[in-house]
Protein backbone atom coordinates (compact mmCIF):
# COMPACT_ATOMS: atom_id res chain seq x y z
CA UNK A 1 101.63 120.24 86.86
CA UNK A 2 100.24 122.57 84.32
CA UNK A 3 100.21 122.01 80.59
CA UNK A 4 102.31 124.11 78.33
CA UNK A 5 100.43 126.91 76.23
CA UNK A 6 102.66 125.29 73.29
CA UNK A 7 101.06 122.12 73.27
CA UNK A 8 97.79 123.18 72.84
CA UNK A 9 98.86 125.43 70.26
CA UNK A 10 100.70 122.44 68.71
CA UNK A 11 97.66 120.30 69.12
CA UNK A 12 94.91 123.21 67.52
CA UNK A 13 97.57 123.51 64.71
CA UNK A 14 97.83 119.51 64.01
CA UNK A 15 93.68 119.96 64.00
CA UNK A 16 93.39 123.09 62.30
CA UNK A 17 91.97 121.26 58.68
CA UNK A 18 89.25 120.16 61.18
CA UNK A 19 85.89 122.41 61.51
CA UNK A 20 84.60 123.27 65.15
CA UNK A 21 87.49 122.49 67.33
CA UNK A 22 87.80 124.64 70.14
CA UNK A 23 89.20 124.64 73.40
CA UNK A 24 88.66 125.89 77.26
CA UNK A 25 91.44 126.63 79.87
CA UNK A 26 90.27 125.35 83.04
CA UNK A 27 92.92 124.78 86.30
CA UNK A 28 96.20 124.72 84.18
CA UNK A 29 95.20 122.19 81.53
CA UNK A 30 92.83 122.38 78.45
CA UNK A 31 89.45 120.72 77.68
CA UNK A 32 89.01 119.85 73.82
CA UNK A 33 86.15 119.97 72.27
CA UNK A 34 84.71 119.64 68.92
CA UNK A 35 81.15 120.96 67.78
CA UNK A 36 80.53 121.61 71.27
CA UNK A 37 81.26 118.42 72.33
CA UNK A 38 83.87 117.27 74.93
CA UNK A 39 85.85 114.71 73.06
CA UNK A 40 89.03 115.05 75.89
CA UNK A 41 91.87 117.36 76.94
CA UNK A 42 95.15 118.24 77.34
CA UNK A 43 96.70 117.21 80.71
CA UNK A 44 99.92 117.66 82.14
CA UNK A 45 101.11 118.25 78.33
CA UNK A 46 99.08 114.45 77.10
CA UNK A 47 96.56 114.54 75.38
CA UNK A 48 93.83 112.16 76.26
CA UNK A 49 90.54 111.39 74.58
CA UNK A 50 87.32 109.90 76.12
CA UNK A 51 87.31 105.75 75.08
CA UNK A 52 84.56 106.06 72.80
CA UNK A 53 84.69 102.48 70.91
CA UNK A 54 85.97 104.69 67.54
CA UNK A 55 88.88 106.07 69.41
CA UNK A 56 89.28 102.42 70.76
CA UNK A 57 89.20 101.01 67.17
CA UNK A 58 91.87 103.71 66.00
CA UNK A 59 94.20 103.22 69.38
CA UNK A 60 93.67 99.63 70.29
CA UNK A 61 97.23 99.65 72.22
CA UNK A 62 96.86 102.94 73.70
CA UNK A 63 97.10 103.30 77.63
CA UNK A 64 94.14 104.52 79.30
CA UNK A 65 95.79 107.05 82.24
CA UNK A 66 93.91 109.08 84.32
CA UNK A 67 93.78 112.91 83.42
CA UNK A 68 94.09 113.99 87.25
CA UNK A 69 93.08 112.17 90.59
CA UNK A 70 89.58 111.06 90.90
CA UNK A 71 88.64 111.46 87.43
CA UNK A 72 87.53 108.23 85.07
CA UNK A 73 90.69 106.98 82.52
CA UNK A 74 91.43 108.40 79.16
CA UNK A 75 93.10 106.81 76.24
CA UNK A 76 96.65 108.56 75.81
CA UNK A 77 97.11 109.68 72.00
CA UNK A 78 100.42 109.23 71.98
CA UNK A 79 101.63 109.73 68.25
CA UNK A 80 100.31 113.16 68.23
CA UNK A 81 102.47 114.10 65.50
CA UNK A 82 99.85 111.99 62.98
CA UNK A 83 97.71 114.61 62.14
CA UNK A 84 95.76 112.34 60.01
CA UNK A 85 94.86 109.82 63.65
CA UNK A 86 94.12 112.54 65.27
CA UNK A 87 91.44 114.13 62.66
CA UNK A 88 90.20 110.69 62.02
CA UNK A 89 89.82 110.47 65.87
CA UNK A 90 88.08 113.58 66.19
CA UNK A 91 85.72 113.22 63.06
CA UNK A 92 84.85 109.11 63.86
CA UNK A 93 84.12 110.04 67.38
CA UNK A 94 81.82 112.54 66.95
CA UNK A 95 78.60 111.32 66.63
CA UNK A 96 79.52 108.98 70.24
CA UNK A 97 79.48 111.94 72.10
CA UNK A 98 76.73 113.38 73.86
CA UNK A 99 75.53 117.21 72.79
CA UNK A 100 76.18 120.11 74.33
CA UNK A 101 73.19 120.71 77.02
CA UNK A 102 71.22 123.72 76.04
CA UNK A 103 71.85 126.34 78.68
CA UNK A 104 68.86 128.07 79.97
């Protein structure tokens, strides 16, 4: 099942006070990423962020659920309303991510 084009706009508009967020369609459902950087996605209309231990710190309860079949487990954001979680999420898990590889 696809993701709804209205959750991602929900979820860029609950993020929008937050600099280099972007997104990427890919196969129905939307990668998230911020300075480049994949910090998770929106999947069958949940969104799910990598477990980084900052985004384990700010959703110690939170399920981890797998994004589709075959893929490693997410932690499911699931007060998605907060829009101060989910910039805290995205600005404390930053610097846990990996950069973007240079392309050549």
């Amino acid at each position: 099942m696809a993701s709804n084009k209205a959750t991602l706009d929900f979820i860029l508009d609950q993020l929008s006070d937050v600099p280099g967020v972007s997104y990427r369609a890919m196969m129905g459902e939307f990668i998230l990423y911020d300075q480049g950087r994949v910090i998770g996605g929106i999947y069958d209309d949940r969104v799910l962020v990598k477990p980084t231990p900052a985004a384990l710190k700010l959703l110690p309860d939170a399920p981890m659920e797998l994004p589709y079949e075959g893929a490693k487990e997410m932690l499911l954001v699931e007060d998605v309303e907060n829009r101060d979680l989910l910039r805290a999420l995205f600005e404390d898990m930053l610097d846990e991510l990996p950069a973007p590889k240079k392309k050549k």
